[in-house]
Protein backbone atom coordinates (compact mmCIF):
# COMPACT_ATOMS: atom_id res chain seq x y z
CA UNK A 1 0.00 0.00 0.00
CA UNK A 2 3.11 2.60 1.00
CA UNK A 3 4.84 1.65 -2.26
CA UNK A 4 1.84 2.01 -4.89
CA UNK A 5 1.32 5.60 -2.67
CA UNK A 6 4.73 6.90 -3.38
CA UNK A 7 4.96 5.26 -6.84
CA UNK A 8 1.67 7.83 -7.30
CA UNK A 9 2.96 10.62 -5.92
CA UNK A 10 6.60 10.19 -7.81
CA UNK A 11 4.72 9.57 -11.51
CA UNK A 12 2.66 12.47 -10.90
CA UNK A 13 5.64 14.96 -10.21
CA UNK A 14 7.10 13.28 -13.09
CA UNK A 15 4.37 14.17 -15.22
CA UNK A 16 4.57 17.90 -13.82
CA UNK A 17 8.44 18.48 -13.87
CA UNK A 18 8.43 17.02 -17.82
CA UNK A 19 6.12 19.11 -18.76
CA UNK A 20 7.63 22.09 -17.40
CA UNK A 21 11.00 21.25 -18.15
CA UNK A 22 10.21 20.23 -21.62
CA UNK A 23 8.89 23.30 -22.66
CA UNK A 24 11.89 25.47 -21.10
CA UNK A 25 13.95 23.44 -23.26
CA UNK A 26 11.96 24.10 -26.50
CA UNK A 27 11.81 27.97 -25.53
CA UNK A 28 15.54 27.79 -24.68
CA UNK A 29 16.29 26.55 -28.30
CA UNK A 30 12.97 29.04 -29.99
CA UNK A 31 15.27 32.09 -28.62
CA UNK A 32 18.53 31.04 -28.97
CA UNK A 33 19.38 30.50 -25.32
CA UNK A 34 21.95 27.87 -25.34
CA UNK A 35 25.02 27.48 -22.71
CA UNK A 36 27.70 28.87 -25.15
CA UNK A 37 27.25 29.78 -28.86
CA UNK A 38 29.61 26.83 -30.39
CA UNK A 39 31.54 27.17 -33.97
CA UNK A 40 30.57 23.49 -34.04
CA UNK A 41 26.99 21.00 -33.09
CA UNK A 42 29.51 19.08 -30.41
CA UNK A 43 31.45 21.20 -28.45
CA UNK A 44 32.85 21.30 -24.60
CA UNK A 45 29.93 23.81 -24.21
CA UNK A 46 27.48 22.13 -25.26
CA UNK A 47 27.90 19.12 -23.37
CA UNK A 48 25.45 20.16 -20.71
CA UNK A 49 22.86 20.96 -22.96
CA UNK A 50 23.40 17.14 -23.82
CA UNK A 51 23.41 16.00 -20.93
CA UNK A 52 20.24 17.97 -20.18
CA UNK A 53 18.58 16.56 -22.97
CA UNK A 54 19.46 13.06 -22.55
CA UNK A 55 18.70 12.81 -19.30
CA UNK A 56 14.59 14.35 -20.45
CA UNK A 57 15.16 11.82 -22.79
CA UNK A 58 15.39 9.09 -20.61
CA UNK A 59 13.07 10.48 -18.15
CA UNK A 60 10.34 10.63 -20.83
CA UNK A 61 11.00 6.65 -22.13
CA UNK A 62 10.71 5.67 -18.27
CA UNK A 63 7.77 7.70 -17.46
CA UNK A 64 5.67 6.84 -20.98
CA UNK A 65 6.70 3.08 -19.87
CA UNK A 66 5.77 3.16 -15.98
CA UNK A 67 9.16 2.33 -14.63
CA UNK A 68 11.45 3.27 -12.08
CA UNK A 69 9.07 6.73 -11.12
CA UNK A 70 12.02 7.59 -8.66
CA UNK A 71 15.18 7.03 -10.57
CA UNK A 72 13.25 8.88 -13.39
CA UNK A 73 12.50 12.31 -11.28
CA UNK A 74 16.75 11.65 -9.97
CA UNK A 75 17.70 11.20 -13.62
CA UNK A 76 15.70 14.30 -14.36
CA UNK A 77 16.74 17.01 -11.65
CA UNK A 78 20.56 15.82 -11.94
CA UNK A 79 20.66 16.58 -15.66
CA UNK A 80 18.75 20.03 -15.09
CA UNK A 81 21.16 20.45 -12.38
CA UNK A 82 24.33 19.78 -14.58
CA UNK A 83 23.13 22.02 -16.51
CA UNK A 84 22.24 24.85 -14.58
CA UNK A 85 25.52 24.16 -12.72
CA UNK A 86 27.31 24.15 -15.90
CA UNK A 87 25.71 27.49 -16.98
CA UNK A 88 26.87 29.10 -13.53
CA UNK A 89 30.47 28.57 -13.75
CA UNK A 90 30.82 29.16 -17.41
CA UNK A 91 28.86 32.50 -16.95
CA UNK A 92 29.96 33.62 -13.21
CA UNK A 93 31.61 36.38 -14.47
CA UNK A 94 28.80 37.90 -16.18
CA UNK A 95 25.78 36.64 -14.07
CA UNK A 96 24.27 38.71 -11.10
CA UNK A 97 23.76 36.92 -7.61
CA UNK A 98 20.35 35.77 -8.18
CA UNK A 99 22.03 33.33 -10.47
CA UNK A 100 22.39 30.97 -7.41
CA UNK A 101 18.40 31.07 -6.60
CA UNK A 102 18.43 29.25 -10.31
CA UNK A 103 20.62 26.58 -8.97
CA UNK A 104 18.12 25.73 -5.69
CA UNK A 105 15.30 25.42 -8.73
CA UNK A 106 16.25 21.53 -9.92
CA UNK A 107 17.07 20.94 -6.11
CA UNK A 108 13.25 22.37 -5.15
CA UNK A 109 11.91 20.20 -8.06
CA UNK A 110 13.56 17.21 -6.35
CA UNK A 111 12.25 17.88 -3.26
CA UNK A 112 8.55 17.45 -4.13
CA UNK A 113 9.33 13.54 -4.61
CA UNK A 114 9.54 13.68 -1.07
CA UNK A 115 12.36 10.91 -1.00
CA UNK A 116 14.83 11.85 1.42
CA UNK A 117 17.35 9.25 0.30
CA UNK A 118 17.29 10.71 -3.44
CA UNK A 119 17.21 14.41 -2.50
CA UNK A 120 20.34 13.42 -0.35
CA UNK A 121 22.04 12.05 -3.50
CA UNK A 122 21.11 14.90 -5.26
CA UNK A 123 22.97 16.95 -2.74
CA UNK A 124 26.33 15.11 -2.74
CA UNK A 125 25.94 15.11 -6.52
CA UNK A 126 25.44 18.42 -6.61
CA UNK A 127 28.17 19.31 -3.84
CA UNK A 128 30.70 17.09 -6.05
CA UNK A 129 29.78 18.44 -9.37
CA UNK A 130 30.51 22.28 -7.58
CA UNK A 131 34.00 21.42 -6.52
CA UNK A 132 34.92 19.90 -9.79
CA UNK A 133 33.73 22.79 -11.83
CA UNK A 134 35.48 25.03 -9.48
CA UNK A 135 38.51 22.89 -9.56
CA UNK A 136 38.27 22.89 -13.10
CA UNK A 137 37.35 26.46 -14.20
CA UNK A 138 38.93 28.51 -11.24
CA UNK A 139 36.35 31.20 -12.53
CA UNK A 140 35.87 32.23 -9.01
CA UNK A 141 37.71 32.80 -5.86
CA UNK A 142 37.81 30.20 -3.00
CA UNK A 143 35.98 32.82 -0.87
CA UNK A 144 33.28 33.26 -2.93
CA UNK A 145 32.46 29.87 -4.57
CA UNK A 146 32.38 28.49 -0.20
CA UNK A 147 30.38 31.38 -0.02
CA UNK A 148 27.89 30.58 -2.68
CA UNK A 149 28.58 26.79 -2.13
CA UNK A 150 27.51 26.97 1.92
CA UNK A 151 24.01 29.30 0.85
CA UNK A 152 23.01 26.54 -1.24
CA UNK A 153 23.23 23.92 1.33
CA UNK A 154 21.59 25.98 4.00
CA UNK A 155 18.52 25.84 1.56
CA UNK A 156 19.45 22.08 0.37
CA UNK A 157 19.44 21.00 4.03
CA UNK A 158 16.14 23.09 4.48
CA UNK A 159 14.75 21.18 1.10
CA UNK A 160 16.18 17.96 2.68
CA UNK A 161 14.30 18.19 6.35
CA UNK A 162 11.05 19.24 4.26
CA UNK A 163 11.10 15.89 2.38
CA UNK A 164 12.20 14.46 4.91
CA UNK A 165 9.05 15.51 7.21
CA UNK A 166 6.76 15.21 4.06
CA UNK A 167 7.71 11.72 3.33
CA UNK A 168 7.27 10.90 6.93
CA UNK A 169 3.39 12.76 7.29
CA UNK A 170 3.10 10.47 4.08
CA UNK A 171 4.34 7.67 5.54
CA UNK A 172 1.78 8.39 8.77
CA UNK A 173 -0.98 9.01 6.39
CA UNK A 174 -0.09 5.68 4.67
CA UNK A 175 -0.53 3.96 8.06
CA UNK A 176 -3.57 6.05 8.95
CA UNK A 177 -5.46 4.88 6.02
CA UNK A 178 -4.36 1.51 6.34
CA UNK A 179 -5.94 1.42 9.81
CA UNK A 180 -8.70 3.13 8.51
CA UNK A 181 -9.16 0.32 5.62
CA UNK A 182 -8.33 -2.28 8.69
CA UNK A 183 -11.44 -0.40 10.50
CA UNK A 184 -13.61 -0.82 7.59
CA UNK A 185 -12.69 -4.22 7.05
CA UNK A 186 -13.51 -5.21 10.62
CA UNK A 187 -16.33 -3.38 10.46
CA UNK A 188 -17.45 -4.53 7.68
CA UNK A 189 -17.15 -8.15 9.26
CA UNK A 190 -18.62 -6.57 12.08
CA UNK A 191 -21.99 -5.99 9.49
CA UNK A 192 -21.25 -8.92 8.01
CA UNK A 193 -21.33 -10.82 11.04
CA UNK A 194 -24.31 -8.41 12.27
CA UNK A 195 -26.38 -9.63 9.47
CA UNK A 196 -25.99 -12.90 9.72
CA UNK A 197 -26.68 -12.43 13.35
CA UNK A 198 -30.13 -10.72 12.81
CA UNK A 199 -31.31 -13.06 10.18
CA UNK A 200 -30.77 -15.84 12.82
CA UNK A 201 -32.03 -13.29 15.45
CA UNK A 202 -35.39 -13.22 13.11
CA UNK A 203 -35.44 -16.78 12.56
CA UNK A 204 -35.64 -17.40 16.04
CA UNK A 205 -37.96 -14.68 17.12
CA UNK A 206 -40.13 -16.43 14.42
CA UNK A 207 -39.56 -19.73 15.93
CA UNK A 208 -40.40 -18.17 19.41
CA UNK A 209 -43.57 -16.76 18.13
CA UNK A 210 -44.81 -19.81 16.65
CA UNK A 211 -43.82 -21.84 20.10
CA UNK A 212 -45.81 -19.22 22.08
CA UNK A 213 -49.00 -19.17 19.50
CA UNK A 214 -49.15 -23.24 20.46
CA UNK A 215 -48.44 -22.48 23.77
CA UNK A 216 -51.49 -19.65 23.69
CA UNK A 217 -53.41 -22.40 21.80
CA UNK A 218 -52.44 -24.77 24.57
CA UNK A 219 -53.25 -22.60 27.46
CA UNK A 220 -56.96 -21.81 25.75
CA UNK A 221 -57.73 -25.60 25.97
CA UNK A 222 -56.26 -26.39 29.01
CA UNK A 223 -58.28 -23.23 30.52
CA UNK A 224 -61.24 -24.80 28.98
CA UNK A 225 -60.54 -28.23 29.79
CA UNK A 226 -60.59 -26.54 33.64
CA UNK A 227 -63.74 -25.37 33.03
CA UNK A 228 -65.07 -28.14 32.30
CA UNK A 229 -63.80 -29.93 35.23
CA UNK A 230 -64.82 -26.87 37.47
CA UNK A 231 -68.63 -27.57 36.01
CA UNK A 232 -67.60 -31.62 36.37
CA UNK A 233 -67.23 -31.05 39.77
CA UNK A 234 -70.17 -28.71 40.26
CA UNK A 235 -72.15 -31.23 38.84
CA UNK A 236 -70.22 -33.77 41.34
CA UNK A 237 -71.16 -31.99 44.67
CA UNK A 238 -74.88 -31.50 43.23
CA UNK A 239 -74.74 -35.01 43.03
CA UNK A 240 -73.35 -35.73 46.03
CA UNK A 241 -76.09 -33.44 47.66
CA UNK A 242 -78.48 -35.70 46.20
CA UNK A 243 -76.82 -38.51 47.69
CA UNK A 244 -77.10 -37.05 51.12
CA UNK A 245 -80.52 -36.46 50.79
CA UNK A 246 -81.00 -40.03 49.53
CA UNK A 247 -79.10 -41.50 52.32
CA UNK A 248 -80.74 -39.75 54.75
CA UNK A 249 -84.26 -41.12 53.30
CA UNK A 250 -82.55 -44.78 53.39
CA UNK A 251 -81.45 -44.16 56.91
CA UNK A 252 -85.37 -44.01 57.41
CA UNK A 253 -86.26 -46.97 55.29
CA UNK A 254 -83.89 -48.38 57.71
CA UNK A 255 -85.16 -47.53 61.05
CA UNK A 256 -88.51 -48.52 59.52
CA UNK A 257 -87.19 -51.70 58.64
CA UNK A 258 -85.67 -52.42 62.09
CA UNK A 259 -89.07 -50.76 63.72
CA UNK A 260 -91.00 -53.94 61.61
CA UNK A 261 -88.69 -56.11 62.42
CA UNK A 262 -88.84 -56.20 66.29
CA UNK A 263 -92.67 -55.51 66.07
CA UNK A 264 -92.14 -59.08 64.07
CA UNK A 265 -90.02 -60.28 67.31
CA UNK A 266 -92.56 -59.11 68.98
CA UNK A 267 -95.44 -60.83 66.97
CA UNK A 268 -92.91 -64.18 67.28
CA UNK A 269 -93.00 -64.02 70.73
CA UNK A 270 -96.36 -63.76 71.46
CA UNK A 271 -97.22 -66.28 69.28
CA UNK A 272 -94.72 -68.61 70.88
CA UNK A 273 -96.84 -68.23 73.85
CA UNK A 274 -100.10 -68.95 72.12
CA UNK A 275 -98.66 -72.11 71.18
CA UNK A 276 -97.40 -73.15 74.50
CA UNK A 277 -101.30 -71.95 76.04
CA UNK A 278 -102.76 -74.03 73.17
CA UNK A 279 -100.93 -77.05 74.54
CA UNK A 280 -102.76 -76.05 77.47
CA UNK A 281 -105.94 -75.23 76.76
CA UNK A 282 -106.42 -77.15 73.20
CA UNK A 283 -110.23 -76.01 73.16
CA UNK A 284 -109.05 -72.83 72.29
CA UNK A 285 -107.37 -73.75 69.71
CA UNK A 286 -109.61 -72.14 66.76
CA UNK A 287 -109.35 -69.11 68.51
CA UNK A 288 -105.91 -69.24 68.75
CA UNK A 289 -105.22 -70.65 65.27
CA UNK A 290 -107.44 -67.32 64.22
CA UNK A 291 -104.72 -65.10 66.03
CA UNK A 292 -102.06 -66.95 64.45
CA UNK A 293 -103.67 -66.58 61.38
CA UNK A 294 -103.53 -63.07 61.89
CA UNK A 295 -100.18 -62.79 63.00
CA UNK A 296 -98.89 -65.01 59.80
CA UNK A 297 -100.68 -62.68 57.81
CA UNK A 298 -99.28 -59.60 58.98
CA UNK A 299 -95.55 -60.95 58.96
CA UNK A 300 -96.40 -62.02 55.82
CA UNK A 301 -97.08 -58.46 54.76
CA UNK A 302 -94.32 -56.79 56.84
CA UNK A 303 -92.08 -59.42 54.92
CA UNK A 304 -93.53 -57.87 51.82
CA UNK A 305 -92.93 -54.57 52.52
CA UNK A 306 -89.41 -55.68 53.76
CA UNK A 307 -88.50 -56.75 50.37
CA UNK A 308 -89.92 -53.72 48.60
CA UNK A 309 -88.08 -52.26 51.48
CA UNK A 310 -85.12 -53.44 50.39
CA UNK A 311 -85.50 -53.21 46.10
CA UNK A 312 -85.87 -49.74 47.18
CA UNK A 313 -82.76 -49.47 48.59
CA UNK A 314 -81.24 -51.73 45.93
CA UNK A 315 -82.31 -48.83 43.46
CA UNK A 316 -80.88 -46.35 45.70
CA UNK A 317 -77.43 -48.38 45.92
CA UNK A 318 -77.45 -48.67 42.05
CA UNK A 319 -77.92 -44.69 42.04
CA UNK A 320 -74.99 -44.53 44.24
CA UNK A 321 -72.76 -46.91 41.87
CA UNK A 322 -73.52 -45.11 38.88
CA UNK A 323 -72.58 -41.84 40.70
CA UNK A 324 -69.13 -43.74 42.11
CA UNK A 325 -68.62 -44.30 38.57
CA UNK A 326 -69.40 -41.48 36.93
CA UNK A 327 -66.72 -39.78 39.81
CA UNK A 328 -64.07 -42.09 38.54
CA UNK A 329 -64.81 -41.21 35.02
CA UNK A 330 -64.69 -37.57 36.11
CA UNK A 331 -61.49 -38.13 38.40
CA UNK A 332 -59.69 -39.98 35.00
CA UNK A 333 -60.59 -37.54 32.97
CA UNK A 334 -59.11 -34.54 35.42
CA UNK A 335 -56.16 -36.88 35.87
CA UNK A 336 -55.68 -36.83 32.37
CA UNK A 337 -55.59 -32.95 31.71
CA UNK A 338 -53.46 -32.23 34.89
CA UNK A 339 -51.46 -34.68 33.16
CA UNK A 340 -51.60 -32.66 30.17
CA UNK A 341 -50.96 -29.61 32.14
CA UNK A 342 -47.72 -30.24 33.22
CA UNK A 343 -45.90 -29.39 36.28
CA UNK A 344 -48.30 -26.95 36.56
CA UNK A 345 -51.87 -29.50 37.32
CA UNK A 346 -49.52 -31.94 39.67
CA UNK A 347 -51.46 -30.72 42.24
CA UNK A 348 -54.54 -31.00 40.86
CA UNK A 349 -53.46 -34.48 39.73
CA UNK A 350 -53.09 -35.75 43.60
CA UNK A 351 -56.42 -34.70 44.25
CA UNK A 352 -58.36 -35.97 41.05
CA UNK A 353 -56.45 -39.59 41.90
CA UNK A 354 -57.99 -39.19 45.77
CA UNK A 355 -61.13 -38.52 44.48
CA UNK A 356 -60.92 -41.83 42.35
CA UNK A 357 -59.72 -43.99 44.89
CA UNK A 358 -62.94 -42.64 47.45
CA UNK A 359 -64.93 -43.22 44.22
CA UNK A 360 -63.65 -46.75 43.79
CA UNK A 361 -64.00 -47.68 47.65
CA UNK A 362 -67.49 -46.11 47.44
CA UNK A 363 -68.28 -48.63 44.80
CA UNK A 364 -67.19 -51.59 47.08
CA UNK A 365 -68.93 -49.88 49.97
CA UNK A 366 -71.94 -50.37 48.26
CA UNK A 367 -71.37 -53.85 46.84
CA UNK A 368 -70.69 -54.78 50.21
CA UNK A 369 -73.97 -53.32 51.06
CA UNK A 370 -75.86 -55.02 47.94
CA UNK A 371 -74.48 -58.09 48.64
CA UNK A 372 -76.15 -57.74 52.41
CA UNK A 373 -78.97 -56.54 51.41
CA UNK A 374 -79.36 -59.02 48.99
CA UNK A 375 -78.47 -61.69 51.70
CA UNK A 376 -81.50 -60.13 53.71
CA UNK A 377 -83.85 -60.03 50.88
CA UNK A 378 -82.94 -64.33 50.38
CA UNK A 379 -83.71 -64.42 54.33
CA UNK A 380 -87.01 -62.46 53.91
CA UNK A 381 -87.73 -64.76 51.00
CA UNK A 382 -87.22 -67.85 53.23
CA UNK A 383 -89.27 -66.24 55.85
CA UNK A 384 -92.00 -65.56 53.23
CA UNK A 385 -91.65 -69.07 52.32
CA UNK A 386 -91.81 -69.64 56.36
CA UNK A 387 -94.93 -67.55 56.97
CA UNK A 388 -96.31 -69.14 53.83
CA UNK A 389 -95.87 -72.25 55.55
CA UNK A 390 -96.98 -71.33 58.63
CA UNK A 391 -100.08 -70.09 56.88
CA UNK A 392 -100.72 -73.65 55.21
CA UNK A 393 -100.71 -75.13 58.62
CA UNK A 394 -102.66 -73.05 60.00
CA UNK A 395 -105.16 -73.49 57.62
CA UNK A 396 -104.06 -77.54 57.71
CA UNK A 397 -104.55 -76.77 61.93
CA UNK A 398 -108.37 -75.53 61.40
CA UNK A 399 -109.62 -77.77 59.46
CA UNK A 400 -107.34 -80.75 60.70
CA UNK A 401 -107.87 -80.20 64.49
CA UNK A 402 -106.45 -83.91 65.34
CA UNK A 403 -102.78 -83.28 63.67
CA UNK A 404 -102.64 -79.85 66.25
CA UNK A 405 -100.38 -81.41 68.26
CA UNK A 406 -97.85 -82.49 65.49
CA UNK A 407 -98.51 -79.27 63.84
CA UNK A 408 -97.75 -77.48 67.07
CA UNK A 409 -94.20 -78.95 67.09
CA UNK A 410 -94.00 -77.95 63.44
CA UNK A 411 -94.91 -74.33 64.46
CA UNK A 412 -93.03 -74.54 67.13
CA UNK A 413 -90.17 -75.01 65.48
CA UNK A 414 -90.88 -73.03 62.89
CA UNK A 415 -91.30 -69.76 64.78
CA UNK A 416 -87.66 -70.61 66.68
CA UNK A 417 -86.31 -70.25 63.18
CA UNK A 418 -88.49 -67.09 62.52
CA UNK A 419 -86.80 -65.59 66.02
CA UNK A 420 -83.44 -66.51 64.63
CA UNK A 421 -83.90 -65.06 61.55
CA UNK A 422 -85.46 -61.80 63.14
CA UNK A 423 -82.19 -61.69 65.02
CA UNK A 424 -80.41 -62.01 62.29
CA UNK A 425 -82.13 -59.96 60.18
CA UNK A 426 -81.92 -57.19 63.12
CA UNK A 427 -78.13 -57.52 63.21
CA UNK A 428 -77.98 -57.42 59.33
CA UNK A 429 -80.09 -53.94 59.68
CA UNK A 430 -77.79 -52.81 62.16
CA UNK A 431 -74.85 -53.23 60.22
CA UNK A 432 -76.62 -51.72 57.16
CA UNK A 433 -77.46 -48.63 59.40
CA UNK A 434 -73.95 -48.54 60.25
CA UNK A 435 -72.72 -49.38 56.44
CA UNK A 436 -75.23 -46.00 56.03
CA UNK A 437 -73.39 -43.94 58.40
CA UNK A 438 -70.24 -44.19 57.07
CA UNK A 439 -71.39 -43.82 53.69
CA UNK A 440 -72.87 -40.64 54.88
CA UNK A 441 -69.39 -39.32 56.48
CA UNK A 442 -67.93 -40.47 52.91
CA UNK A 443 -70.55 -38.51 51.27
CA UNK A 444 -69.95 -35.73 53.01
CA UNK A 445 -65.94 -36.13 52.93
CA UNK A 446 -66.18 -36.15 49.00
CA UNK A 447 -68.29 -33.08 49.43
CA UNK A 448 -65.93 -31.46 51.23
CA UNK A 449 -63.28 -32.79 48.60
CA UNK A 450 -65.39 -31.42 45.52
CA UNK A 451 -65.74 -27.85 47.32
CA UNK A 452 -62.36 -28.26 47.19
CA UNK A 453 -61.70 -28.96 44.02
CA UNK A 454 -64.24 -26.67 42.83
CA UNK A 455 -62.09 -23.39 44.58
CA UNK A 456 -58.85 -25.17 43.46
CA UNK A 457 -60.54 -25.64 39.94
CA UNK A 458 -61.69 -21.89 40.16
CA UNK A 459 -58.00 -21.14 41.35
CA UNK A 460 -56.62 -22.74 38.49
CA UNK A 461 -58.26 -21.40 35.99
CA UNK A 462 -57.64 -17.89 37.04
CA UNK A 463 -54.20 -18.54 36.92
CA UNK A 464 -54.73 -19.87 33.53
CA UNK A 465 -56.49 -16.65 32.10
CA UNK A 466 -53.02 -14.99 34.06
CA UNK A 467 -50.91 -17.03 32.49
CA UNK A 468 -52.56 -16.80 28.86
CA UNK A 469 -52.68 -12.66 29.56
CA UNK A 470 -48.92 -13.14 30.35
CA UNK A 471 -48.28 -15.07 26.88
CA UNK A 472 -50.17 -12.52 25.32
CA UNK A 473 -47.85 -9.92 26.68
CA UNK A 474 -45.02 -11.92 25.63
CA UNK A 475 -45.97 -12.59 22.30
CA UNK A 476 -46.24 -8.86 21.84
CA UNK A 477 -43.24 -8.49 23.08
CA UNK A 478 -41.58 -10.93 20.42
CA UNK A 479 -43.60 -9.17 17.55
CA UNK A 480 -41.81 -5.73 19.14
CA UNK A 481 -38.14 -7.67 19.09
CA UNK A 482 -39.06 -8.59 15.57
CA UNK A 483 -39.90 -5.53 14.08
CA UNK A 484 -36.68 -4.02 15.58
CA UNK A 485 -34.87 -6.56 14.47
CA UNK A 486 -36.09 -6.72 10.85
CA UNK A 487 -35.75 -2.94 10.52
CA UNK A 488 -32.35 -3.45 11.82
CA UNK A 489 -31.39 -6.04 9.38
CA UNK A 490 -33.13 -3.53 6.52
CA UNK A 491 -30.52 -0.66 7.88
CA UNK A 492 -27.56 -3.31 7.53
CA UNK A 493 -28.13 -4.26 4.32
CA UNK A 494 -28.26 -0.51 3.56
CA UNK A 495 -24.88 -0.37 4.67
């Protein structure tokens, strides 16, 4: 870079300094101004003039052919200054004193090459070519010719430092602008590397966008997959309402139950002791037998009712399965969106599997209960087939009256079994009442649980709607980044 500078500078003060020294030589020969006025074309005279046109010569065939820009401006000031140097000693005595401000005019021409190390070689040249002349010619005194000799070196070393300095603020200027070209490289790596940067930048603000428009999808159906569980469960402590209210009616169908049933003890007992009098007092027996009749009859119907009793409660503990499904279903179903949720529904997740596992031990709860109620119901069958018996021998008793006494033993025996099975059935209602009871504190546990999971639900889905206005804030966010960033990448492409 400093070489093709200088080589710049030199051709264009080549360029300059032919021209102007080409056309004083053509007006030099126009008007007749040669060195000497020679008898003959080669002469000692006329030597300089030679010189002086050789060395323009020379100059011209290096500077038409691009070569050697500084030997050519040295080549051209040393033959102007052989001549002018010439000229001076061969015309001292006839010359003024401004004839030595024409001798600083080839050495001022060489000093706007700004090449110290040819300027200095000009100056020994020039130093030498004095002291030979002077040697030669003796056309002036020793005093005089130092005299002359040590003015033109003053202004030779003056020419000398000014190169000198202008080569170096060259030289600096050189390096400045090769920084400067360093700077705009790096910088324009730095675009370079800026652009590539933003595209990326854009491609993954658009990646980000689309990432947060599924998440914003995402949140919208998980907030409406909450609110679907948060009307699930509304629907689930309804329910479970209903349940209470149902329970609380069984709980009566129950203490009605247990009311027939000792009334039946009761009934069993007394006609235990009708039997025993009728061993007694066997004359009285129609009478009796009419009681018994009547007390057949009516266990007969409270049997009846017992079993309608009991498919009522059936119904009720089908109700109650269906509904211990349906919560399982529900509790899946929220399992599977917390699930879907993420981190964020683990919570929720714990609570929809408790709710599953009280749903599932609800279900057993009441096939536990079915299965005793159903047990009671094949009891009150066999005491319906009992009573039905009794009723055949009572009606066997009346019109049989000599079989009373083995009929007695029959109905004697029979009603035993009719106690035991009231006991039974008594325990078995007593249970039930208790099965009832607990089903009622589970009732009113998964109540508790669905309020729960109702607030939680309603909890969760504000945080959803906060979380889907925080995405929203984000995502305008991004679309702000990418704007910036495209009209960014629009101003570096500009540069």
């Amino acid at each position: 870079m400093k070489e093709i500078t200088l080589e710049s500078h030199a051709r264009r003060v080549n360029k300059v300094l032919l021209f102007i020294f080409w056309a004083y030589f053509f007006v030099c020969i126009v008007l007749g101004m040669t060195i000497t006025a020679p008898t003959s074309l080669i002469s000692i005279e006329s030597i300089p003039l030679i010189i002086f046109f050789a060395g323009m010569i020379t100059s011209t065939i290096y500077f038409v052919k691009r070569k050697y820009n500084d030997i050519t401006g040295l080549i051209l000031c040393l033959s102007v200054m052989v001549s002018l140097v010439a000229t001076y000693f061969n015309l001292n005595s006839v010359v003024e004193e401004t004839m030595i401000l024409v001798l600083v005019i080839p050495a001022c021409a060489m000093a706007l090459y700004l090449n110290k190390r040819n300027f200095a070689i000009y100056a020994v040249c020039f130093n030498l070519l004095c002291v030979i002349f002077e040697a030669v010619y003796k056309t002036m005194g020793m005093q005089k010719f130092i005299s002359d000799l040590v003015k033109i070196d003053f202004i030779l070393l003056f020419l000398y430092f000014s190169a000198k300095w202008g080569s170096e603020i060259i030289h600096q200027m050189i390096e400045k602008e090769k920084n400067s070209n360093n700077i705009l490289n790096k910088l324009e790596d730095t675009m370079g590397f800026l652009r590539k940067n933003t595209e990326i930048l854009n491609r993954d603000i658009m990646n980000c966008n689309m990432t947060l428009k599924m998440i914003k999808e995402s949140g919208d159906s998980v907030a409406l997959a909450v609110e679907e569980v948060a009307k699930g469960i509304s629907e689930e402590a309804e329910s479970v309402s209903n349940i209470n209210v149902m329970m609380s009616e069984a709980d009566k169908l129950v203490a009605d139950t247990a009311a027939i049933s000792r009334e039946m003890a009761e009934v069993s007992v007394s006609t235990v002791q009708i039997v025993n009098e009728g061993v007694k007092n066997i004359n009285e027996m129609n009478k009796q037998m009419d009681i018994i009749n009547t007390a057949v009859n009516e266990s007969y119907s409270t049997v009846l009712k017992l079993q309608e009793s009991m498919d009522r409660v059936n119904e009720f503990l089908q109700g109650i399965t269906e509904i211990a499904e349906q919560t399982n279903m529900l509790a899946l179903n929220a399992s599977i969106e917390a699930a879907r949720a993420g981190e964020s529904g683990k919570g929720f997740a714990v609570v929809a599997d408790e709710v599953r596992r009280l749903a599932e031990q609800s279900t057993q709860t009441v096939g536990l209960i079915h299965q005793v109620i159903t047990n009671i119901k094949d009891e009150a069958d066999a005491i319906l087939d009992k009573v039905y018996s009794g009723t055949e021998a009572t009606k066997a008793g009346e019109a049989i009256v000599k079989k009373v006494s083995e009929s007695y033993d029959r109905m004697n025996q029979s009603f035993k079994d009719i106690d035991n099975y009231i006991d039974s059935e008594l325990k078995m209602i007593e249970n039930t009442t208790l099965l009832f009871s607990q089903i009622r504190k589970e009732m009113e546990s998964i109540a508790g649980i669905s309020q729960e999971h109702a607030a939680a639900s309603e909890e969760m889905a504000a945080s959803m709607q906060d979380q889907k206005d925080k995405i929203e804030s984000i995502f305008n966010s991004m679309k702000e980044i990418q704007k910036s960033s495209e009209e960014l990448e629009m101003i570096v492409k500009d540069k």
